[in-house]
N, C-alpha and C. Protein backbone atom coordinates (compact mmCIF):
# COMPACT_ATOMS: atom_id res chain seq x y z
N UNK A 1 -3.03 22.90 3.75
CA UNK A 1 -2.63 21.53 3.46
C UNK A 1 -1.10 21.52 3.35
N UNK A 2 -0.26 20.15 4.36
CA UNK A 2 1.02 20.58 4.05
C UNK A 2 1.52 20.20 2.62
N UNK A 3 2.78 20.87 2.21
CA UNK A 3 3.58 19.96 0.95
C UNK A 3 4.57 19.05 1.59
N UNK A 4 4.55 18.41 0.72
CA UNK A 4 5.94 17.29 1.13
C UNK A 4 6.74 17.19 -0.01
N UNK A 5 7.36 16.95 -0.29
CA UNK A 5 9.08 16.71 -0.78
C UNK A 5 10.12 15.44 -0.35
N UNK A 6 9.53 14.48 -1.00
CA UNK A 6 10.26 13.19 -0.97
C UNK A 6 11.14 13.01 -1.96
N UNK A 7 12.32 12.20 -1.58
CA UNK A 7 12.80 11.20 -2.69
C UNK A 7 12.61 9.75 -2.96
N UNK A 8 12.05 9.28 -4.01
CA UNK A 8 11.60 8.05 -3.88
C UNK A 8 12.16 7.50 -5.33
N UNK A 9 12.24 6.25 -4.52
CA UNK A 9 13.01 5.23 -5.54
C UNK A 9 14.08 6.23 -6.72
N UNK A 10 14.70 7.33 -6.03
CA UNK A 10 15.20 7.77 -6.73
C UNK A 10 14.98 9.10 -7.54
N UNK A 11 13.81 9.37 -7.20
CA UNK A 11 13.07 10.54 -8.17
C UNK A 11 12.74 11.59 -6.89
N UNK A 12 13.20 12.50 -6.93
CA UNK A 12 11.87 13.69 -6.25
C UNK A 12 10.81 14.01 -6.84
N UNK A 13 9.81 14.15 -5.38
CA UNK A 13 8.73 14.37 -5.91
C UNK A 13 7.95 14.91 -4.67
N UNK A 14 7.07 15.74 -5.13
CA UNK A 14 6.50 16.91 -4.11
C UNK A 14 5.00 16.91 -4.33
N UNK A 15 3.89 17.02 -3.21
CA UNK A 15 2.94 16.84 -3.16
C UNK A 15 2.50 17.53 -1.76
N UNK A 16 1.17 18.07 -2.16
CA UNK A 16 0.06 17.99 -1.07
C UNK A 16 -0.71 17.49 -0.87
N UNK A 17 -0.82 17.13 0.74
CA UNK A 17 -2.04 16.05 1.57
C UNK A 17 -2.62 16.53 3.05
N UNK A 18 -3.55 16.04 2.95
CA UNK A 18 -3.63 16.02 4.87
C UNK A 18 -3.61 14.76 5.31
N UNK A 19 -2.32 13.79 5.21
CA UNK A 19 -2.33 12.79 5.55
C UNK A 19 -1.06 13.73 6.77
N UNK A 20 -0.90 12.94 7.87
CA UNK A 20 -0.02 13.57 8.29
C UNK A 20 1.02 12.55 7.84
N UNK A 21 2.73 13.69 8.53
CA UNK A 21 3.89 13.09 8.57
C UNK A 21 4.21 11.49 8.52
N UNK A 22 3.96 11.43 9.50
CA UNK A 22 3.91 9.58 10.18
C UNK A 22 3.75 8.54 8.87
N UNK A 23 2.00 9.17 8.44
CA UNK A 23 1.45 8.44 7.46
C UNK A 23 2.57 8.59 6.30
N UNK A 24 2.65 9.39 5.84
CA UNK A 24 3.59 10.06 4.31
C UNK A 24 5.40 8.73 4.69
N UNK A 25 5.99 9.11 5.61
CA UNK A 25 6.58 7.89 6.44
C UNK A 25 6.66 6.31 6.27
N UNK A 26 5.65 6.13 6.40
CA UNK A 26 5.27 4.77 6.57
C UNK A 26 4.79 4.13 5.41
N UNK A 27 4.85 5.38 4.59
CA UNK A 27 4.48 5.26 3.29
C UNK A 27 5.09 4.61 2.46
N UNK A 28 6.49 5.69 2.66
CA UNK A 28 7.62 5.82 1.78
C UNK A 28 8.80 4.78 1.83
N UNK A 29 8.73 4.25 3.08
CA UNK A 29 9.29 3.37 3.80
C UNK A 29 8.49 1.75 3.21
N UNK A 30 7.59 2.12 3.33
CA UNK A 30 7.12 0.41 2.61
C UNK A 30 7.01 0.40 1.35
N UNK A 31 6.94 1.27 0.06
CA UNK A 31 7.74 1.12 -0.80
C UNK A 31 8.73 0.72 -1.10
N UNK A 32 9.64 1.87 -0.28
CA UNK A 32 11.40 1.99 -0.48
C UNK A 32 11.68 0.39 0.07
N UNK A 33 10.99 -0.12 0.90
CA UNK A 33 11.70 -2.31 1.48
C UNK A 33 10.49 -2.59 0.04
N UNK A 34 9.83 -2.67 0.14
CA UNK A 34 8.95 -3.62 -1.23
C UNK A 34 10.00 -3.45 -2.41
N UNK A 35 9.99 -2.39 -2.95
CA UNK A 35 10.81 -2.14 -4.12
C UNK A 35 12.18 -2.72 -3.68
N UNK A 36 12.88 -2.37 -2.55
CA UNK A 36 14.30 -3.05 -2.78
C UNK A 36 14.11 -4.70 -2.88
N UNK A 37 13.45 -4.95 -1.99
CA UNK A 37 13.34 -6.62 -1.87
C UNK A 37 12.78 -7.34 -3.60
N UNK A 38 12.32 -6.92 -4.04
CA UNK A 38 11.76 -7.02 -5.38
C UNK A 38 13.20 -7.13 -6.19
N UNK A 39 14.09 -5.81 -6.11
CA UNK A 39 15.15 -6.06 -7.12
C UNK A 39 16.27 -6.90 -6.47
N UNK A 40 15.92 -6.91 -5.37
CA UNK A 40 16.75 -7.73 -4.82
C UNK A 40 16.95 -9.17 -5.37
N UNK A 41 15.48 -9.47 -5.53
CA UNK A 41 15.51 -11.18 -5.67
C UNK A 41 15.41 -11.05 -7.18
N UNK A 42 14.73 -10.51 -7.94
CA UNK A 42 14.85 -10.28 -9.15
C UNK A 42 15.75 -10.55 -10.13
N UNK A 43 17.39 -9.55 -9.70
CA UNK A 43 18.23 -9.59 -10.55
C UNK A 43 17.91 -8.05 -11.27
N UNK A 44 17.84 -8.29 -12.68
CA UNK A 44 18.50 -6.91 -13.38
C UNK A 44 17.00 -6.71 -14.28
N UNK A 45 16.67 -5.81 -13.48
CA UNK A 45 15.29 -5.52 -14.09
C UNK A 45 15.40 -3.99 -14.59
N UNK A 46 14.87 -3.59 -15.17
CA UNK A 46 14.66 -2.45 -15.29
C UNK A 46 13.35 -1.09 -14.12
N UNK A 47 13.92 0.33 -13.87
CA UNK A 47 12.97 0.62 -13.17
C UNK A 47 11.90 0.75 -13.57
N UNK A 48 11.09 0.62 -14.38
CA UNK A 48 9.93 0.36 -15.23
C UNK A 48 9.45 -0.91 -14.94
N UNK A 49 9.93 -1.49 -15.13
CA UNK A 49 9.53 -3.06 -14.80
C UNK A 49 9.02 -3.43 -13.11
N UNK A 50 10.73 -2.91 -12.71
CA UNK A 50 10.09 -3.21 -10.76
C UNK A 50 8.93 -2.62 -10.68
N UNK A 51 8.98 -1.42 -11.15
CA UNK A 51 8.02 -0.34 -10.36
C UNK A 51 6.24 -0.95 -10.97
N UNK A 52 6.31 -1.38 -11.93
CA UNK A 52 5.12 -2.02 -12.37
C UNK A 52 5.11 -3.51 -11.83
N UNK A 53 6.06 -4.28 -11.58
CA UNK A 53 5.65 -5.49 -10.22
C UNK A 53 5.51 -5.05 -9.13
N UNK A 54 5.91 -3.90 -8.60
CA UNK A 54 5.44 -3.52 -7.50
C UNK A 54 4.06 -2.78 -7.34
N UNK A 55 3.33 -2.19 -8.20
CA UNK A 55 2.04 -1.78 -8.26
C UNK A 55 1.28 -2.85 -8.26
N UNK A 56 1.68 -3.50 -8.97
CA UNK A 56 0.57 -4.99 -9.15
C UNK A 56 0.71 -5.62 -7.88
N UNK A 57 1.73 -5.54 -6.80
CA UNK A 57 1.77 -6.09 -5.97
C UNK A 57 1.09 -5.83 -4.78
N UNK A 58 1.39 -4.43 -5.06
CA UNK A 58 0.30 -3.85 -3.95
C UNK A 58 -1.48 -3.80 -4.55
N UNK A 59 -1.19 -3.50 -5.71
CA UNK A 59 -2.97 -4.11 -5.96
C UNK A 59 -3.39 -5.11 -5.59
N UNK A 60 -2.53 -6.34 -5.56
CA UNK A 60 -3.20 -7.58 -5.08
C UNK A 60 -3.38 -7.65 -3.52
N UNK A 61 -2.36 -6.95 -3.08
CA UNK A 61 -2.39 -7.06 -1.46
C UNK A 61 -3.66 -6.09 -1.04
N UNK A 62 -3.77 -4.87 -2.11
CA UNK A 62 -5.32 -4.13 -1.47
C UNK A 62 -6.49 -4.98 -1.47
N UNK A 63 -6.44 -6.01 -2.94
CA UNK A 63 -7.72 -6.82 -3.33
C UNK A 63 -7.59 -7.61 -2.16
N UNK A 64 -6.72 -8.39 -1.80
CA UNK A 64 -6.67 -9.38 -0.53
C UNK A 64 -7.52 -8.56 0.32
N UNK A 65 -6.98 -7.33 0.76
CA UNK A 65 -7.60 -6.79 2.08
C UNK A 65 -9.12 -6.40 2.04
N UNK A 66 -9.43 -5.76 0.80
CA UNK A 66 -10.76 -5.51 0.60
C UNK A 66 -11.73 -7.12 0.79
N UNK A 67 -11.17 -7.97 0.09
CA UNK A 67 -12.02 -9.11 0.34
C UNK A 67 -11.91 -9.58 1.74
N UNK A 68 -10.90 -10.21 2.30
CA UNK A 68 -11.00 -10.03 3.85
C UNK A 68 -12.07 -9.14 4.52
N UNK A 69 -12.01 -7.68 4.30
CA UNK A 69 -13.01 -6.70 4.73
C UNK A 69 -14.19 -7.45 4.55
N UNK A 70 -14.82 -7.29 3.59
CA UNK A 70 -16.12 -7.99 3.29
C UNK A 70 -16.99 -8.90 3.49
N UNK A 71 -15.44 -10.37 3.59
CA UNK A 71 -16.11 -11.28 4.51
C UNK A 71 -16.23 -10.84 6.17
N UNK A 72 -15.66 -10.14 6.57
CA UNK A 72 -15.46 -10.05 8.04
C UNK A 72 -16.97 -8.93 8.46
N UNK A 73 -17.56 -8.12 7.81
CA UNK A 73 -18.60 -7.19 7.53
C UNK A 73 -19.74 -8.25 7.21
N UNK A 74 -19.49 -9.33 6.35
CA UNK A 74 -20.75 -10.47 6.03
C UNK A 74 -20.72 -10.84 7.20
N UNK A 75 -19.91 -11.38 8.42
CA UNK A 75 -19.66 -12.64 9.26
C UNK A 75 -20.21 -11.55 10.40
N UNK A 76 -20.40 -10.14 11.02
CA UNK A 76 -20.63 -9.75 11.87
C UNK A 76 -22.05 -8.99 11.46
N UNK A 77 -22.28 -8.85 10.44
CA UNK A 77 -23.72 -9.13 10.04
C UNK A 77 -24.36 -10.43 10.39
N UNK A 78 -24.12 -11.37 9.77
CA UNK A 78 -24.76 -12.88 10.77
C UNK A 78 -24.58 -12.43 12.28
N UNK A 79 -24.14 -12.35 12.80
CA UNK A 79 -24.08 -12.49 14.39
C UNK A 79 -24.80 -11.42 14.61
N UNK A 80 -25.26 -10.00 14.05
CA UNK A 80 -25.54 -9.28 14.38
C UNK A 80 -27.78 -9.56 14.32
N UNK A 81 -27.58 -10.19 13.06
CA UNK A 81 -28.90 -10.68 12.96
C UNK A 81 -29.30 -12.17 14.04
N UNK A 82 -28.39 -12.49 14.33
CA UNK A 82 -28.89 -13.58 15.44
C UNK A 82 -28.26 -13.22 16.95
N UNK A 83 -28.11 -11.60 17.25
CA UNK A 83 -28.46 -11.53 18.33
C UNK A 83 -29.47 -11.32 18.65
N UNK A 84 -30.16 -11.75 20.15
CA UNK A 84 -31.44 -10.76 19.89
C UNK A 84 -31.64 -9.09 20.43
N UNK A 85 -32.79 -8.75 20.34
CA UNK A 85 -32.83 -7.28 20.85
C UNK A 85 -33.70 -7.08 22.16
């Protein structure tokens, strides 16, 4: 499993995954714009503070997606029961 060794929002921090590179990337990167844009518009927050509007932020954006999922899994279930065989 590789390690990685990031700096984020300021902190290093080191971990193993089998996510690859790319993923770990794309990761770190949509944090690093969420979090700036956050203090951006913000003003003078503390990093405690962003970093906890930004969790909540992305919790809500997972809940969005999970529900999306669900309906879209209900809606191809209907079609799936009124095709025929």
């Amino acid at each position: 499993m590789p390690r990685y060794t990031l700096t984020l929002f300021g902190l290093e921090i080191s971990f193993k995954t089998d996510a690859e590179s790319d993923r770990i990337e794309a990761a770190r990167a949509l944090l690093e714009k969420r979090y700036n844009d956050l203090i951006a518009g913000a003003g003078d927050l503390s990093k405690e503070k962003a970093l906890t509007f930004l969790l909540l932020s992305l919790a809500d954006d997972y809940l969005v997606g999970e529900d999306k999922l669900a309906r879209l899994e209900e809606k191809i279930g209907e079609i799936l029961e009124k095709t025929p065989e």
